[in-house]
Each structure stands twice: as structure tokens, then as C-alpha cells.
N, C-alpha and C. Protein backbone atom coordinates (compact mmCIF):
# COMPACT_ATOMS: atom_id res chain seq x y z
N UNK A 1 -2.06 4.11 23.37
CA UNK A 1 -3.46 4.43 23.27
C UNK A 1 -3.82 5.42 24.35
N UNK A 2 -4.87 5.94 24.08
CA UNK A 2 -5.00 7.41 25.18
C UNK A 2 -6.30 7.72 24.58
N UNK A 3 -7.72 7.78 25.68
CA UNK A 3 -8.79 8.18 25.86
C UNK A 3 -9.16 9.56 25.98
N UNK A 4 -9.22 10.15 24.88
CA UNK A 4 -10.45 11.20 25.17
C UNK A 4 -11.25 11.67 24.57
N UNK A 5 -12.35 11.80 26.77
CA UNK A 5 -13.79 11.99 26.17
C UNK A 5 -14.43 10.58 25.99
N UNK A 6 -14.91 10.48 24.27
CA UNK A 6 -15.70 9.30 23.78
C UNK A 6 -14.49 9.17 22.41
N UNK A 7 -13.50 9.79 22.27
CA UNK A 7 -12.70 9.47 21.11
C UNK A 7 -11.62 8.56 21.76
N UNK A 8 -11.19 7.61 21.04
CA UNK A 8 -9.87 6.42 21.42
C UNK A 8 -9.09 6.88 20.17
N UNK A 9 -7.69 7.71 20.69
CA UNK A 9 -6.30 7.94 20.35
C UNK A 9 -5.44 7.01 19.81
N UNK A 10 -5.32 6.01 18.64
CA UNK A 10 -4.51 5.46 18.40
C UNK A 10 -3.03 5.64 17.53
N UNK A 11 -2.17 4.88 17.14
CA UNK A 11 -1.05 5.39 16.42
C UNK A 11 -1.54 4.00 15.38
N UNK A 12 -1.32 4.49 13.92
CA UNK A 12 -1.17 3.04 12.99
C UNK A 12 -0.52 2.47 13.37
N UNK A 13 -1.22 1.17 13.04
CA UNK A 13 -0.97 -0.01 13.50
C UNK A 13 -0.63 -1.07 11.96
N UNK A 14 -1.51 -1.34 11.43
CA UNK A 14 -1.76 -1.96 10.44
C UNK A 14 -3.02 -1.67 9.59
N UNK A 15 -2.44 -2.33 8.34
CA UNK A 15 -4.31 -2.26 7.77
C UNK A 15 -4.22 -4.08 6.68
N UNK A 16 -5.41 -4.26 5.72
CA UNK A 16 -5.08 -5.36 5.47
C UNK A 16 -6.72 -5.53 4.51
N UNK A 17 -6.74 -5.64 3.44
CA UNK A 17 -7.65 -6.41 2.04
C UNK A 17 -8.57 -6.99 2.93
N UNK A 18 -9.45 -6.98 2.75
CA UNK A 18 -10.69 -8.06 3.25
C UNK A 18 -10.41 -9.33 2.34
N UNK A 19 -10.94 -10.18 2.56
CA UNK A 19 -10.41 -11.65 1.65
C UNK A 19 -11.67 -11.92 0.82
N UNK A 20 -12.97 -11.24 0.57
CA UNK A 20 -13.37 -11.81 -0.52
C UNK A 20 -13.14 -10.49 -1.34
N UNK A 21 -12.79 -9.44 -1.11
CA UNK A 21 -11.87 -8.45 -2.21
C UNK A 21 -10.52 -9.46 -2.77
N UNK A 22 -9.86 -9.63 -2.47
CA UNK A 22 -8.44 -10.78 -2.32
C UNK A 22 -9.05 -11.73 -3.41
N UNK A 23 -10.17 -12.47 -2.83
CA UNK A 23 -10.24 -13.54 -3.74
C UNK A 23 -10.66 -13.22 -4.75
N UNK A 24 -11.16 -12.20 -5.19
CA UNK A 24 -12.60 -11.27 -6.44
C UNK A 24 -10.74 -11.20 -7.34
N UNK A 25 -9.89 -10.78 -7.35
CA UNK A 25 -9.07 -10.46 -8.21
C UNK A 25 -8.37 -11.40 -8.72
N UNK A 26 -8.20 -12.91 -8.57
CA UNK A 26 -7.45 -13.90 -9.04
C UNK A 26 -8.49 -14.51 -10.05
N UNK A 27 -7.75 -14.79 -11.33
CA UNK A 27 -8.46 -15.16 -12.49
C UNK A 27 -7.43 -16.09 -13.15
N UNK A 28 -8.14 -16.89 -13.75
CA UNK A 28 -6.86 -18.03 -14.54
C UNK A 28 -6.14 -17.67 -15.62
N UNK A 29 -4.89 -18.38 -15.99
CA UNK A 29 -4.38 -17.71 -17.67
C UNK A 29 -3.80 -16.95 -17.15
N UNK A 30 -3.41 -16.26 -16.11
CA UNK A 30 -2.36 -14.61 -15.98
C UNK A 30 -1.86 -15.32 -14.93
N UNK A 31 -0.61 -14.45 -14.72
CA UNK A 31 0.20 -14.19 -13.71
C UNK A 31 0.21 -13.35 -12.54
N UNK A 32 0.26 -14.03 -11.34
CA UNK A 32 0.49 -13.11 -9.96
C UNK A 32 1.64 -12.66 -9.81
N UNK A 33 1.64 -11.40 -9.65
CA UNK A 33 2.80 -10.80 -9.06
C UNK A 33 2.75 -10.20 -7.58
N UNK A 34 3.65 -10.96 -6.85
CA UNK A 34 3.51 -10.39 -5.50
C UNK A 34 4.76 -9.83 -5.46
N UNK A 35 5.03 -8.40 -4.03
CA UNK A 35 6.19 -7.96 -3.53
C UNK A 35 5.64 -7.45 -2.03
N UNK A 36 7.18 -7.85 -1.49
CA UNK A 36 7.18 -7.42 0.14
C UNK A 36 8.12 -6.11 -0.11
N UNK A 37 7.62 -4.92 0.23
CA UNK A 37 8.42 -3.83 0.44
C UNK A 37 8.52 -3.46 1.62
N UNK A 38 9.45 -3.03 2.24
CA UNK A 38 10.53 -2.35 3.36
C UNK A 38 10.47 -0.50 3.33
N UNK A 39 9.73 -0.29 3.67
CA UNK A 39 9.55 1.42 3.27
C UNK A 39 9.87 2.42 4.61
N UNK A 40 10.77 3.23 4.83
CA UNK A 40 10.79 4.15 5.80
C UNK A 40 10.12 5.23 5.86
N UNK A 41 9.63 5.95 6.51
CA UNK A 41 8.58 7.15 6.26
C UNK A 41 9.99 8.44 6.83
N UNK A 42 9.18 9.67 6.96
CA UNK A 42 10.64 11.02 7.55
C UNK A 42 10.52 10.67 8.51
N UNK A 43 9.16 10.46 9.57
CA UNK A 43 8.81 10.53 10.94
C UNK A 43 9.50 9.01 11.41
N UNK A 44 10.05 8.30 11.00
CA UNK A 44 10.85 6.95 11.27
C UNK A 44 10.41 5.86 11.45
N UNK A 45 8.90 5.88 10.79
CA UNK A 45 8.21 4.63 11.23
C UNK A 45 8.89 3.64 9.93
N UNK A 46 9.09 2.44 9.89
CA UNK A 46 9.05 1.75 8.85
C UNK A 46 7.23 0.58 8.98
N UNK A 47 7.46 0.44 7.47
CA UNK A 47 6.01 -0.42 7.32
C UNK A 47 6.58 -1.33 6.38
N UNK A 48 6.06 -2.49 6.54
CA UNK A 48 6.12 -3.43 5.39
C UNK A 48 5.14 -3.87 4.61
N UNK A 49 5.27 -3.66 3.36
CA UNK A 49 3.80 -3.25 2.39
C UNK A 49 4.01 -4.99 1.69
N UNK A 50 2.50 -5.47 1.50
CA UNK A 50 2.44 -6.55 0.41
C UNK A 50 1.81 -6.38 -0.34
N UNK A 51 2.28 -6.04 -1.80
CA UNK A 51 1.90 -5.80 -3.11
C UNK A 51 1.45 -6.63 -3.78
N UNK A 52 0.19 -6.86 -4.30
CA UNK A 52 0.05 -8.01 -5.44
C UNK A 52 -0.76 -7.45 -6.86
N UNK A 53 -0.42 -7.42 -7.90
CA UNK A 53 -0.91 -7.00 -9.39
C UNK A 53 -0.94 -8.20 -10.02
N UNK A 54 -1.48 -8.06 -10.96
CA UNK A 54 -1.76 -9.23 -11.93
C UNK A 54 -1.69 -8.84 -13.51
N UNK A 55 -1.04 -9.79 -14.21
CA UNK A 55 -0.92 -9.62 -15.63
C UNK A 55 -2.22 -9.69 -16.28
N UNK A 56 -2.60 -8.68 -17.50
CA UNK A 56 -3.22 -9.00 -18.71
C UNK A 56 -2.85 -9.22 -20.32
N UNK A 57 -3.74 -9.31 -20.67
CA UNK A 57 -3.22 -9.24 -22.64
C UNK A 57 -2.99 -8.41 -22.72
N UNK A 58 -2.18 -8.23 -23.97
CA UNK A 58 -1.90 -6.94 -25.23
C UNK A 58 -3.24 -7.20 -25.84
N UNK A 59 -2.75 -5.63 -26.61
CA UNK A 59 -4.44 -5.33 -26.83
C UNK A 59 -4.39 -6.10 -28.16
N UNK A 60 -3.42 -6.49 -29.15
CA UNK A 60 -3.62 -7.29 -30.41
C UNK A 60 -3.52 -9.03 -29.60
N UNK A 61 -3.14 -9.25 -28.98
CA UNK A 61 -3.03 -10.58 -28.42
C UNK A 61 -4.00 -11.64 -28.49
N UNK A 62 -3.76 -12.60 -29.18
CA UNK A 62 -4.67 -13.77 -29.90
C UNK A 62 -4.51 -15.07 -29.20
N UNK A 63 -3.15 -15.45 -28.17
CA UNK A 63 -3.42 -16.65 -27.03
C UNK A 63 -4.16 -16.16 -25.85
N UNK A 64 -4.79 -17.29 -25.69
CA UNK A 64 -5.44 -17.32 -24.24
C UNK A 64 -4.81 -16.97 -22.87
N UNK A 65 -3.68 -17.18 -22.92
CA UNK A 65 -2.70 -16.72 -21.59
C UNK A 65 -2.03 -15.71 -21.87
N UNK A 66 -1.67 -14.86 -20.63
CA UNK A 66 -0.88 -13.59 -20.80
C UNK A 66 0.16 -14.37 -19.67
N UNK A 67 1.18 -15.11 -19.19
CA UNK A 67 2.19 -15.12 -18.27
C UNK A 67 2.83 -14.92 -18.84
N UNK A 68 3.78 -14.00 -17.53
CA UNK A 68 5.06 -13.24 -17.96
C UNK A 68 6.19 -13.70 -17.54
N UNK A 69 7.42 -13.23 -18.39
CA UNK A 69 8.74 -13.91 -18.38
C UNK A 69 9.21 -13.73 -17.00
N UNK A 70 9.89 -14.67 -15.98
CA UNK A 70 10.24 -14.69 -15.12
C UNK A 70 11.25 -13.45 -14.56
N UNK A 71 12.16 -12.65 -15.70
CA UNK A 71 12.93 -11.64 -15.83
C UNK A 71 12.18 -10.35 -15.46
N UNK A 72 10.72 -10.44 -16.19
CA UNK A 72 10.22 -9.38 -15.77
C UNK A 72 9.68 -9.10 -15.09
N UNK A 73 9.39 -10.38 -13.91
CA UNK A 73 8.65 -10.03 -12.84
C UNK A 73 9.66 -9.61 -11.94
N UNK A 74 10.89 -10.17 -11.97
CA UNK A 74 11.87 -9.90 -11.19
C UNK A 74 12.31 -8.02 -11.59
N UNK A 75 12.48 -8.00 -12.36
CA UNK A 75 12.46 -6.12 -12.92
C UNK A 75 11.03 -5.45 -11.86
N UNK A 76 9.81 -6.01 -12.48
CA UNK A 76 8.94 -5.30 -11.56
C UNK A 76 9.28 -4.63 -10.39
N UNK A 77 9.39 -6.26 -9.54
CA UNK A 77 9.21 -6.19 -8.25
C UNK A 77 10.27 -5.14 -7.92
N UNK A 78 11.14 -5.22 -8.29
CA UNK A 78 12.30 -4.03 -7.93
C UNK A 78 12.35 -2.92 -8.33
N UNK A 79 11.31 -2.26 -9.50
CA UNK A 79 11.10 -1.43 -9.80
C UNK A 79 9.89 -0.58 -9.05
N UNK A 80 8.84 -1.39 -8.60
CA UNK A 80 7.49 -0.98 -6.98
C UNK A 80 8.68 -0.98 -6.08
N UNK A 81 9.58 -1.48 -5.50
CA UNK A 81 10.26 -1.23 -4.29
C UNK A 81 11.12 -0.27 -4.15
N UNK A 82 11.76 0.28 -5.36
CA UNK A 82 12.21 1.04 -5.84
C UNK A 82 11.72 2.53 -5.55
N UNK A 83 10.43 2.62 -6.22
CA UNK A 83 9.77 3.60 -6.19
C UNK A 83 8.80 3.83 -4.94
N UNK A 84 8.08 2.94 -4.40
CA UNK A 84 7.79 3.05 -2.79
C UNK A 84 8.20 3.48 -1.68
N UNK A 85 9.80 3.24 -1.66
CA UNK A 85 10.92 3.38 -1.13
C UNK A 85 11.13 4.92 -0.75
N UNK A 86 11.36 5.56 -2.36
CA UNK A 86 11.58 6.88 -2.38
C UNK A 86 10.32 7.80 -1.97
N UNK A 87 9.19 7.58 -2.30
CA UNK A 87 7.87 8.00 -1.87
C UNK A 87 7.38 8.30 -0.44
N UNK A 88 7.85 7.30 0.14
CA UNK A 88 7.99 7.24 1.51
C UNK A 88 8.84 7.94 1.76
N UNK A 89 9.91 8.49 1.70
CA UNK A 89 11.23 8.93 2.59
C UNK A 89 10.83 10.18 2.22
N UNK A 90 9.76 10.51 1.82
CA UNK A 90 9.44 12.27 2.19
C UNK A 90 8.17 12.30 3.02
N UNK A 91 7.58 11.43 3.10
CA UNK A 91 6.10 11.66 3.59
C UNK A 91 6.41 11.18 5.33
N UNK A 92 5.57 11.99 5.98
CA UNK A 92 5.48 11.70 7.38
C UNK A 92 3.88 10.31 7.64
N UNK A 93 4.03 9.53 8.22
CA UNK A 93 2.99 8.96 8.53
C UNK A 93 1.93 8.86 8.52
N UNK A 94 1.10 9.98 8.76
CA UNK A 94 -0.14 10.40 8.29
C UNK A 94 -0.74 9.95 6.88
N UNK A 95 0.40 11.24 6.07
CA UNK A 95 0.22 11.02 4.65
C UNK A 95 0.62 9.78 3.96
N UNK A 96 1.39 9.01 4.47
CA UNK A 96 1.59 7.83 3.95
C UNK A 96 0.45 6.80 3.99
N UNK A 97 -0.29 7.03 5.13
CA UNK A 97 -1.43 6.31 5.33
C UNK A 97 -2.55 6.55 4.77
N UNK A 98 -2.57 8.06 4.71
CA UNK A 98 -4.10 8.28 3.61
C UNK A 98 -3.35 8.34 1.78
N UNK A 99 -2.15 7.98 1.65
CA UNK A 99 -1.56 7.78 0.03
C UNK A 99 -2.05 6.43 -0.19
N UNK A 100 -2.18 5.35 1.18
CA UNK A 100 -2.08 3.96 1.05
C UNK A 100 -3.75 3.16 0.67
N UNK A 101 -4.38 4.49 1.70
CA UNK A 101 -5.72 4.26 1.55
C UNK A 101 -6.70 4.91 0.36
N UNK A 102 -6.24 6.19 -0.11
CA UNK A 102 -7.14 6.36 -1.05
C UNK A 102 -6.67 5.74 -2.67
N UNK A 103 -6.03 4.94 -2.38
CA UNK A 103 -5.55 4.18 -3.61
C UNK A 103 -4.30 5.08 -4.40
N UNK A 104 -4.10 6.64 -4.53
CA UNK A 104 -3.42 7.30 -5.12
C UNK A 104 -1.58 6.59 -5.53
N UNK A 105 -1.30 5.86 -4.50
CA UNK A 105 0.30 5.16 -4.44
C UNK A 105 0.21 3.59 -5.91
N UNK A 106 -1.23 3.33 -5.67
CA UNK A 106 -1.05 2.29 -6.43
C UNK A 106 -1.53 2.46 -7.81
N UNK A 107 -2.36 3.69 -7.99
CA UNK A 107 -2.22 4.18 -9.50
C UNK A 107 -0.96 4.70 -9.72
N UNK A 108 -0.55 5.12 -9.21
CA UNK A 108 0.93 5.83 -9.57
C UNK A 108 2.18 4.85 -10.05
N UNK A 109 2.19 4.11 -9.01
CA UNK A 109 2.88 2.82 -9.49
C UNK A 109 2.48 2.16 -10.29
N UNK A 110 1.13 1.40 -10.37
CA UNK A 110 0.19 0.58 -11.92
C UNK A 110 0.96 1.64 -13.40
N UNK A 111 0.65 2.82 -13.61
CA UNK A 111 0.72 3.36 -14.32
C UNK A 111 2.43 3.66 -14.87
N UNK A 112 3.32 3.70 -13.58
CA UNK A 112 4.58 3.74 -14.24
C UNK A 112 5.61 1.79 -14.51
N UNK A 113 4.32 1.19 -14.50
CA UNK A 113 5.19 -0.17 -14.87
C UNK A 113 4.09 -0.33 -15.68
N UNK A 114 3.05 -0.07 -16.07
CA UNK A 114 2.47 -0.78 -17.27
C UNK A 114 3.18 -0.98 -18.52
N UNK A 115 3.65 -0.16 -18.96
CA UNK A 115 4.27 0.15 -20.09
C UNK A 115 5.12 -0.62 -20.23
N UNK A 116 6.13 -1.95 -19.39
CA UNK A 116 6.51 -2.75 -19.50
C UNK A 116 5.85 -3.94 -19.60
N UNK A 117 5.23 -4.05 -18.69
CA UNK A 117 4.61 -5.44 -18.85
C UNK A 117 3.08 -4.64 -18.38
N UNK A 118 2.26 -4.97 -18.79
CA UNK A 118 0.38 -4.78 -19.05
C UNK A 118 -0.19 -5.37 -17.83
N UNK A 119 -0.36 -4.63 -16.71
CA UNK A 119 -0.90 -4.93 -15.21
C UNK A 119 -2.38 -4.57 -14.92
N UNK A 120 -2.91 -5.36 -14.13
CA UNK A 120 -4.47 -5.15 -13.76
C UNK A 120 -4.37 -4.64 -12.05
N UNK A 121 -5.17 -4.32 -11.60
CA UNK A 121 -5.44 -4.31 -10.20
C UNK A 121 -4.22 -4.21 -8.80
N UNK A 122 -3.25 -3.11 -9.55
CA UNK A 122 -2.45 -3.30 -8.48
C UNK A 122 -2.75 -2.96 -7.10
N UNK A 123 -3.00 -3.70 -6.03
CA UNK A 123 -3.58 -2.89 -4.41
C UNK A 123 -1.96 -3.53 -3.74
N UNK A 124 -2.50 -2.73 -2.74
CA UNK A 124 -1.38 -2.67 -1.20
C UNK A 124 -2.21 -3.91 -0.63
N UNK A 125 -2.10 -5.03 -0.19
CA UNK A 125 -2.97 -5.97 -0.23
C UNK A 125 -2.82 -6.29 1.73
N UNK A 126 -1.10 -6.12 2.13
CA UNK A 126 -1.48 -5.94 3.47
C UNK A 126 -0.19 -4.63 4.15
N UNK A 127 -0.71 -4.20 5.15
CA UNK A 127 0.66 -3.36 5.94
C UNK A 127 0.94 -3.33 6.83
N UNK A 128 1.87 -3.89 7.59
CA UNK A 128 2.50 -3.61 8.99
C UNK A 128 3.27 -3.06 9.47
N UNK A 129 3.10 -2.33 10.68
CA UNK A 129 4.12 -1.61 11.44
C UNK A 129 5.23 -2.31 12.05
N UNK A 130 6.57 -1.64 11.25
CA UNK A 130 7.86 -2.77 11.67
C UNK A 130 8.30 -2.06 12.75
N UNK A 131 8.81 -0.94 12.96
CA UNK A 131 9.17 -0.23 13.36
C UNK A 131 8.36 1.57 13.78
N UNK A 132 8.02 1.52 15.03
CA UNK A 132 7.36 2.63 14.98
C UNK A 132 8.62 3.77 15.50
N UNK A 133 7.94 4.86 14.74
CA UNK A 133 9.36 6.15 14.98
C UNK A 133 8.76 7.05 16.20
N UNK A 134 9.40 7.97 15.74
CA UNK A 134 10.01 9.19 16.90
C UNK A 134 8.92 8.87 17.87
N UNK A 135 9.57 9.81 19.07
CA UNK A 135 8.07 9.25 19.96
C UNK A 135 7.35 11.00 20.08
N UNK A 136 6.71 10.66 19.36
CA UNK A 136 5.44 11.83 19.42
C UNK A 136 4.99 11.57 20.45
N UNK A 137 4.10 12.58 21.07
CA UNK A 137 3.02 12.18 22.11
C UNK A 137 1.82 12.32 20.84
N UNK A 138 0.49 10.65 21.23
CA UNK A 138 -0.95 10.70 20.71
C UNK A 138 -1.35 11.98 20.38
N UNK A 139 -1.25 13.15 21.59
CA UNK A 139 -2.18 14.19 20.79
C UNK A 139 -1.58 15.49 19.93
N UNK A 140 -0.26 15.00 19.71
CA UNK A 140 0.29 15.80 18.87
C UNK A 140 0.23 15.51 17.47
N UNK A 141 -0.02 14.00 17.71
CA UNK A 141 -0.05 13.33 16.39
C UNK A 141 -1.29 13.68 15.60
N UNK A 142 -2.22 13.44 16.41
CA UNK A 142 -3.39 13.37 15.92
C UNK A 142 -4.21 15.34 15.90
N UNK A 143 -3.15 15.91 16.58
CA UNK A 143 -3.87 17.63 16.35
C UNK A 143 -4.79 17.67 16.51
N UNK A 144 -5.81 18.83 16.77
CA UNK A 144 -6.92 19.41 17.39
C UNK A 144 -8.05 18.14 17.30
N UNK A 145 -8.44 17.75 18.49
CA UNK A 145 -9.74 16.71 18.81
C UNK A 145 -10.72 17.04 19.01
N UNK A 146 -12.15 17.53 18.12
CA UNK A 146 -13.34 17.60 18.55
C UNK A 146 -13.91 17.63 19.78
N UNK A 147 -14.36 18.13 20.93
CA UNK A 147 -15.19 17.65 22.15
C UNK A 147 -16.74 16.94 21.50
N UNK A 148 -16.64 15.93 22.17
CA UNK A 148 -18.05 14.69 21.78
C UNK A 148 -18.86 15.67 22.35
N UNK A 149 -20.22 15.39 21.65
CA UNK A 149 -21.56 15.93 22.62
C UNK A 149 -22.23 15.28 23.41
N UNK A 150 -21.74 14.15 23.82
CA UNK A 150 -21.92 13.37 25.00
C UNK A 150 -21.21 13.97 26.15
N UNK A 151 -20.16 14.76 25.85
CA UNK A 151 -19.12 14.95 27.08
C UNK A 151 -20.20 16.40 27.86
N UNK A 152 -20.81 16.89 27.37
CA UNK A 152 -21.59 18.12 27.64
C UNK A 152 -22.88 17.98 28.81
């Protein structure tokens, strides 16, 4: 961490779902799918992502429950870790963090496993820093810093 001015310099750390978002997405009759992914970024940080989506109906579907075959959750999960994996190993930190936050990683993924099994609401639900990489210095990381108009 490193002060300047009125701005505080940090490096990601983590981020993490608020819990009545968390709780707003669990509904009865479907299936949870959770995954822990292991993701390296170029800049060498690793993060560990927790994934959770949830099953719906087919659109002709006439039972009340949509749970899915145990096979295919196991396909899923390895198919998001799969593809997270590779996503990451081009992106430097930064961008991994604003891919994580403006939702863009988890449409991308929702959209290339629907087509197997019919998913609702996939989010990044929590992320931690396992491993932080190279050692940048703070203000290289963070590039050109505003002067506050307090500092004046």
C-alpha cells in the first residue's frame, strides 16, 4: 500500500457477492452448480475464482424440476475451468479484474455451456489472491494518478 496525496495505492486483493445478491439467486426444483477455479494471469498473479450457476427448464419441459445428471455437472465444471484458465493466461491483472467485474467473463462462459445443459445466473460469486506476481512497483501499476484538489 502507498499514499498519495488523498489517493490510497492498492494491489487486488479480493472481491466477493454481497449475500443478499447470493441469497436472491437460489430457488427450489433446480440445481446448484458450484466450481473452484485456479486461474494464472501473464503478470503471475494467480486468483481463485468461486463459480456458482444454476439450472433451468427446457423450453418444451412439462415437470416441475429441472436437476441435472450428475455427469453433467461434472463436464461443466471442467469445461468453466477449462475455459477461465485459458482466458486468464493472456490477460495481465488489471484486465482480468475489470473482465471479472463488468460481468463480460460470465456471459461468455453462461453462453458457451448453455447449449449443454440450460443455465441461469452464472456470477464469479467470490475471488482471492493466491499468489501475487511480479513485483511491480504500486505506481507503475496503477499509471498516471490525478493530483487531489485538496493537495493545492
Amino acid at each position: 500500500q502507498k499514499v498519495a496525496g488523498r489517493n490510497l495505492l492498492t494491489q487486488f486483493h479480493s472481491m466477493e457477492l454481497t449475500t443478499d445478491k447470493l441469497r436472491s439467486l437460489f430457488r427450489k426444483w433446480c440445481t446448484t452448480i458450484e466450481s473452484v477455479v485456479e486461474a494464472k494471469t501473464a503478470d503471475g498473479y494467480t486468483l481463485r475464482m468461486f463459480i456458482i450457476t444454476f439450472t433451468i427448464k427446457n423450453k418444451d419441459q412439462l415437470s416441475k424440476n429441472c436437476y441435472a445428471n450428475q455427469h453433467l455437472v461434472k463436464w461443466l465444471r471442467a469445461r468453466m475451468t477449462s475455459m477461465i484458465q485459458r482466458k486468464f493466461a493472456k490477460l495481465d491483472i488489471n484486465t482480468a479484474v475489470r473482465c471479472m467485474t463488468d460481468g463480460s467473463l460470465a456471459k461468455k462462459v453462461e453462453s458457451r455451456i448453455n447449449p449443454i445443459l440450460p443455465v441461469r445466473d452464472l456470477r464469479i460469486r467470490r475471488v482471492k489472491t493466491v499468489r501475487f506476481g511480479d513485483k511491480v512497483s504500486i505506481n507503475e501499476a496503477h499509471g498516471k494518478i490525478p493530483d487531489s484538489i485538496e493537495d493545492q
